[in-house]
C-alpha atoms as a PDB file:
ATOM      1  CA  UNK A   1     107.874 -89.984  37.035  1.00  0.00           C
ATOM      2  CA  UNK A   2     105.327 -88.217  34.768  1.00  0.00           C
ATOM      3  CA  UNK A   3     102.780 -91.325  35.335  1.00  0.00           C
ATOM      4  CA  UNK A   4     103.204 -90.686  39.599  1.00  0.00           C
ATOM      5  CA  UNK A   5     102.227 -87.096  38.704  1.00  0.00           C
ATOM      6  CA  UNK A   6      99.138 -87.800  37.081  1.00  0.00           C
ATOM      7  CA  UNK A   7      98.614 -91.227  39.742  1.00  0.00           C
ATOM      8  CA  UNK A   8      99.334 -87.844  42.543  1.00  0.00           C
ATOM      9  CA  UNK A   9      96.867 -85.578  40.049  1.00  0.00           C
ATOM     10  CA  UNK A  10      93.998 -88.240  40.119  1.00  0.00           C
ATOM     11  CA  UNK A  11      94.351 -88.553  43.784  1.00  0.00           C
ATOM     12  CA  UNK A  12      93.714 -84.973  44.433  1.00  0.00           C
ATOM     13  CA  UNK A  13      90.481 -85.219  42.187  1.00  0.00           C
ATOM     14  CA  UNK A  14      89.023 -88.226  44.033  1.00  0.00           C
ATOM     15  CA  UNK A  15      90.324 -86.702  47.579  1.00  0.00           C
ATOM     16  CA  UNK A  16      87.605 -83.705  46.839  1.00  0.00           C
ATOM     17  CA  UNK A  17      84.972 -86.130  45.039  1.00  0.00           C
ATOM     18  CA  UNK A  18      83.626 -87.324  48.693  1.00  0.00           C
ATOM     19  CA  UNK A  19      82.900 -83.947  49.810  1.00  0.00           C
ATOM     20  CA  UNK A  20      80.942 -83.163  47.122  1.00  0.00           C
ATOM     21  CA  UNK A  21      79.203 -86.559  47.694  1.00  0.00           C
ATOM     22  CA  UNK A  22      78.664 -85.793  51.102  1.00  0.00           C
ATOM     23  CA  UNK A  23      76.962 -82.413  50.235  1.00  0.00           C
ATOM     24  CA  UNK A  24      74.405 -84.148  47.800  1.00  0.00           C
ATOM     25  CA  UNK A  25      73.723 -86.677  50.389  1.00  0.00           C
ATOM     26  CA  UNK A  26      72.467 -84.059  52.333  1.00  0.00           C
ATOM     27  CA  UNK A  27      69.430 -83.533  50.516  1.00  0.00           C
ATOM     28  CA  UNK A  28      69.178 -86.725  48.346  1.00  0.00           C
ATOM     29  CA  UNK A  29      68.937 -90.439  48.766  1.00  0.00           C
ATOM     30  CA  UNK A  30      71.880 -92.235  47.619  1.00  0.00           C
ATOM     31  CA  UNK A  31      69.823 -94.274  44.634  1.00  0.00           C
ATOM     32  CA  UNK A  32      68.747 -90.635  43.821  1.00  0.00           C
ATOM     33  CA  UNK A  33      72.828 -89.083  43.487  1.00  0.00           C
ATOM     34  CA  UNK A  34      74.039 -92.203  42.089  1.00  0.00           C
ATOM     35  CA  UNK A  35      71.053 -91.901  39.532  1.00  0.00           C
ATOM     36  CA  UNK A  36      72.271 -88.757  38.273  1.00  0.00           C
ATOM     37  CA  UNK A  37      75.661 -89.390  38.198  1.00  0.00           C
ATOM     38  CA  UNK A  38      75.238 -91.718  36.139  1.00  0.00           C
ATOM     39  CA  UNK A  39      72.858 -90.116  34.029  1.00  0.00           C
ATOM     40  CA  UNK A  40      75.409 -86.946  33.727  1.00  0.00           C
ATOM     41  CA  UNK A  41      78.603 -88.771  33.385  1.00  0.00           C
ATOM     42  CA  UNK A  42      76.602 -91.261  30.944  1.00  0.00           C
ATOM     43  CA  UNK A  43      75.594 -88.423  28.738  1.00  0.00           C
ATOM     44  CA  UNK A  44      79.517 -87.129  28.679  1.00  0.00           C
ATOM     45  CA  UNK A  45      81.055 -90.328  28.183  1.00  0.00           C
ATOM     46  CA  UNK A  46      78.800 -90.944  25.084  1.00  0.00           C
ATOM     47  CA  UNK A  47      78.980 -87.795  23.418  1.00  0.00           C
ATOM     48  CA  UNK A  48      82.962 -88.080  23.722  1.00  0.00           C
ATOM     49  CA  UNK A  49      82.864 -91.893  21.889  1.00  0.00           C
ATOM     50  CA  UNK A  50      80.866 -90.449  19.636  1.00  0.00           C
ATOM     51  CA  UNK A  51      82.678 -87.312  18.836  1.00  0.00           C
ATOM     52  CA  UNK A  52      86.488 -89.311  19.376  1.00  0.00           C
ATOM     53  CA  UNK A  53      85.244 -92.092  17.047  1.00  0.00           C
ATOM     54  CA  UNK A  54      86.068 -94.507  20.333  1.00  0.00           C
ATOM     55  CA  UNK A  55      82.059 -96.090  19.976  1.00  0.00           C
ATOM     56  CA  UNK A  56      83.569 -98.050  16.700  1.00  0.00           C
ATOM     57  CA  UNK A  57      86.330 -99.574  19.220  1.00  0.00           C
ATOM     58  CA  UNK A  58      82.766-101.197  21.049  1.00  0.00           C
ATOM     59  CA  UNK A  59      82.452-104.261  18.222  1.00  0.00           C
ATOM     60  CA  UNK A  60      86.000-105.452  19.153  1.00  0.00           C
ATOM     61  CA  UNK A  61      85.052-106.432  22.771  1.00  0.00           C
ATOM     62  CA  UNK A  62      85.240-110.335  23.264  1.00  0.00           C
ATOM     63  CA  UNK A  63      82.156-111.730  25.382  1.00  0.00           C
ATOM     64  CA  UNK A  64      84.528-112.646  27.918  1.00  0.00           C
ATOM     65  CA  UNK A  65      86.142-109.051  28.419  1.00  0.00           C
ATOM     66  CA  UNK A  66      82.742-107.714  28.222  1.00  0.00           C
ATOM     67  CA  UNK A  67      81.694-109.736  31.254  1.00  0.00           C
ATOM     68  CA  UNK A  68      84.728-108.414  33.305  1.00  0.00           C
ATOM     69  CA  UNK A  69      83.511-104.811  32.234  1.00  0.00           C
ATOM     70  CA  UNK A  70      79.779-105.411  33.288  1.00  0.00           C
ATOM     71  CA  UNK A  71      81.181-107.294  36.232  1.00  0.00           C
ATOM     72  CA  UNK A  72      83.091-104.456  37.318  1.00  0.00           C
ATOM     73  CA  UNK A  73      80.188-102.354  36.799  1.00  0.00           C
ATOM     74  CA  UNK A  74      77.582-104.160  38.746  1.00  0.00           C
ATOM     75  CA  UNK A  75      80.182-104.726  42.002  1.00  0.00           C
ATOM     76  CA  UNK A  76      81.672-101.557  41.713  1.00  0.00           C
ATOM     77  CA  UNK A  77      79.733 -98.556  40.092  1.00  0.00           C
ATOM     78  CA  UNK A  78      76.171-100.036  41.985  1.00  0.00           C
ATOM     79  CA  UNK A  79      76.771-102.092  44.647  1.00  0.00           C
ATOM     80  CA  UNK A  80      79.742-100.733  46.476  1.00  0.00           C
ATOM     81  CA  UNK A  81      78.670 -96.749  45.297  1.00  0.00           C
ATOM     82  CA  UNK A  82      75.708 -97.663  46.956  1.00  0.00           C
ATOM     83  CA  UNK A  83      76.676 -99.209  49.915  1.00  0.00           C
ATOM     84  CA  UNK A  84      79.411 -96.329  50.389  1.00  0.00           C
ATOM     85  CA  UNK A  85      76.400 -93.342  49.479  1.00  0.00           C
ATOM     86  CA  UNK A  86      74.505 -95.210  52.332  1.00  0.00           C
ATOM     87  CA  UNK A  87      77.635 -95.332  55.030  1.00  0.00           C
ATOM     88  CA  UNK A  88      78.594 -91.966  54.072  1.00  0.00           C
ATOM     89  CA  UNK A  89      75.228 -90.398  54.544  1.00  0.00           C
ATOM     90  CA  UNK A  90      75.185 -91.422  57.888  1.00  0.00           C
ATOM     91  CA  UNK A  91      78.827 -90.847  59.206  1.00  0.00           C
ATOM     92  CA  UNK A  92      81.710 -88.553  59.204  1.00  0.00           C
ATOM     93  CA  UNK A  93      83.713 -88.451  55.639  1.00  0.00           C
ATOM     94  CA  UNK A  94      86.752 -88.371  57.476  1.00  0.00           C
ATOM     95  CA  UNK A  95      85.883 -91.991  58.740  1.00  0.00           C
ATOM     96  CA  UNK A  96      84.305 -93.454  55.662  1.00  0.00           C
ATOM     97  CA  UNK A  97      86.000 -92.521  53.084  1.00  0.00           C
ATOM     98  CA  UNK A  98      89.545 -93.702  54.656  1.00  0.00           C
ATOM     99  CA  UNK A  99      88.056 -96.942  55.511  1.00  0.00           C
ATOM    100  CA  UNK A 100      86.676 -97.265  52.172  1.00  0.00           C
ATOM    101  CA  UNK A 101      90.060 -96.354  51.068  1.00  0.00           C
ATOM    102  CA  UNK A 102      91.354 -99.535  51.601  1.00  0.00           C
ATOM    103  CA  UNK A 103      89.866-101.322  49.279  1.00  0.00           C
ATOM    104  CA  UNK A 104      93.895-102.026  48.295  1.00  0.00           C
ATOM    105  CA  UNK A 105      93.873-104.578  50.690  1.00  0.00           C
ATOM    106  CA  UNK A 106      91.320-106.446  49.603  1.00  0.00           C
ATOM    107  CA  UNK A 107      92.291-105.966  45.789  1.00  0.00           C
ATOM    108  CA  UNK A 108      96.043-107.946  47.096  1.00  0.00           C
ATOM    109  CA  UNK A 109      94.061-110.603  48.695  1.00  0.00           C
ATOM    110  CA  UNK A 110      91.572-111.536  45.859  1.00  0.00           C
ATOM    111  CA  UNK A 111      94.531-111.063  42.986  1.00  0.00           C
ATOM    112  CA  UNK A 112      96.252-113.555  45.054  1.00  0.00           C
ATOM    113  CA  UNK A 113      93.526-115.813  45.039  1.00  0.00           C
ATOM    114  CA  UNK A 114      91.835-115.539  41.213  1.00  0.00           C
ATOM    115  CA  UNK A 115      95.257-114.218  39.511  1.00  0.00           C
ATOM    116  CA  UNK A 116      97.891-115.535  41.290  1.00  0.00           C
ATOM    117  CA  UNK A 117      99.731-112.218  42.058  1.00  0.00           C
ATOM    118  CA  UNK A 118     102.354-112.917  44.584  1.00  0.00           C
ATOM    119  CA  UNK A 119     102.056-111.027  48.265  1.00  0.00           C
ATOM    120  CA  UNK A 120     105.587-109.940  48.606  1.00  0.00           C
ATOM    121  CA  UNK A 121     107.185-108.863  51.840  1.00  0.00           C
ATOM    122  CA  UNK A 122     106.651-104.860  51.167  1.00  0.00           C
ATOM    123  CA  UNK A 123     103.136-105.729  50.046  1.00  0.00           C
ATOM    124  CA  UNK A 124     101.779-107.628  53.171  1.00  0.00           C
ATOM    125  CA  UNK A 125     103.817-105.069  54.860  1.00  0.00           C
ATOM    126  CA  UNK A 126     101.390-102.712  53.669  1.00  0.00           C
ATOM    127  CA  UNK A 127      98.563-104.723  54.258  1.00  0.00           C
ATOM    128  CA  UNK A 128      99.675-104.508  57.759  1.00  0.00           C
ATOM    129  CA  UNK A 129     100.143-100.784  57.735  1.00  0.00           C
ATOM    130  CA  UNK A 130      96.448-100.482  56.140  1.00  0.00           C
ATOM    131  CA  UNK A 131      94.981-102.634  59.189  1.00  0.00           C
ATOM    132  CA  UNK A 132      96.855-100.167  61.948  1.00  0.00           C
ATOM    133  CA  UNK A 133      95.467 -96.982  60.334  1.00  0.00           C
ATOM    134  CA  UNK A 134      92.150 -98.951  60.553  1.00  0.00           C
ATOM    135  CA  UNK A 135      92.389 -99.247  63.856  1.00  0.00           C
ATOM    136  CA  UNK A 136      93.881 -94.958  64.510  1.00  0.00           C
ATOM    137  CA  UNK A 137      90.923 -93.801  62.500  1.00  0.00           C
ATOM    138  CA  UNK A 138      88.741 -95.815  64.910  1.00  0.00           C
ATOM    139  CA  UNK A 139      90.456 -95.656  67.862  1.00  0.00           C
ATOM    140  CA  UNK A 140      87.100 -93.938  69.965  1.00  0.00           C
ATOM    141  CA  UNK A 141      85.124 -96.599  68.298  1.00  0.00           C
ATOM    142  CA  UNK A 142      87.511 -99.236  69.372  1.00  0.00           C
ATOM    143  CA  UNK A 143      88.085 -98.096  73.189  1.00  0.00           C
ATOM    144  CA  UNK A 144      84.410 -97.472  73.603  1.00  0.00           C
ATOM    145  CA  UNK A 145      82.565 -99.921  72.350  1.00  0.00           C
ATOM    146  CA  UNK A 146      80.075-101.627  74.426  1.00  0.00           C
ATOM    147  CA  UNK A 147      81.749-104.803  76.508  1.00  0.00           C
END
């Protein structure tokens, strides 16, 4: 129960993180906001290793578990911040974000693939679920799009 809380806590935090996004946007490029981010939540990160004693933790990272943390890095702090900066300076957060939101059903279909995670029943019934609220959130888009 206490680990839903805090699962329910970190959702409220990232539910208010796009609007703030969507305000920088208005005045900066994305390479510009995620530039700073970085730079601020780099500087915090660091000083907190540094003052928790964590940055000694560093030397015990394999080469292979280091690849998975740049990997994750490179697809998901640059490429898909980007990419999501760029769609979400140009449209409605109430459309990107819950479309980016379902990244869940992309995460089941590639752990099936490269780790062999099972799709149960309640799983790809979710899945399913994800693709219908696709589809409600872009219901105008849907029924009037050029034929």
């Amino acid at each position: 129960m206490k680990t839903a809380a805090l699962a329910l806590l970190v959702a409220s935090i990232w539910g208010m993180t796009p609007i703030f996004e969507k305000l920088s946007l208005a005045k900066a490029s994305p390479l510009t906001v995620i530039t700073l981010r970085f730079l601020f939540t780099t500087t915090i990160v660091v000083t907190i290793s540094l003052i928790t004693g964590k940055y000694r933790e560093f030397s015990t990272v394999d080469g292979k578990t280091f690849l998975w943390i740049i990997l994750a890095g490179i697809l998901g702090g640059i490429v898909g911040l980007f990419i999501y900066f760029v769609a979400l300076k140009q449209d409605l957060t109430t459309k990107i974000v819950p479309i980016a939101a379902t990244f869940p059903l992309f995460t089941a279909l590639y752990a099936s693939i490269f780790l062999r995670e099972a799709i149960t029943l309640p799983r790809l019934a979710g899945i399913v679920l994800i693709v219908i609220g696709l589809v409600l959130i872009n219901w105008n888009n849907v029924i009037d799009s050029p034929k």
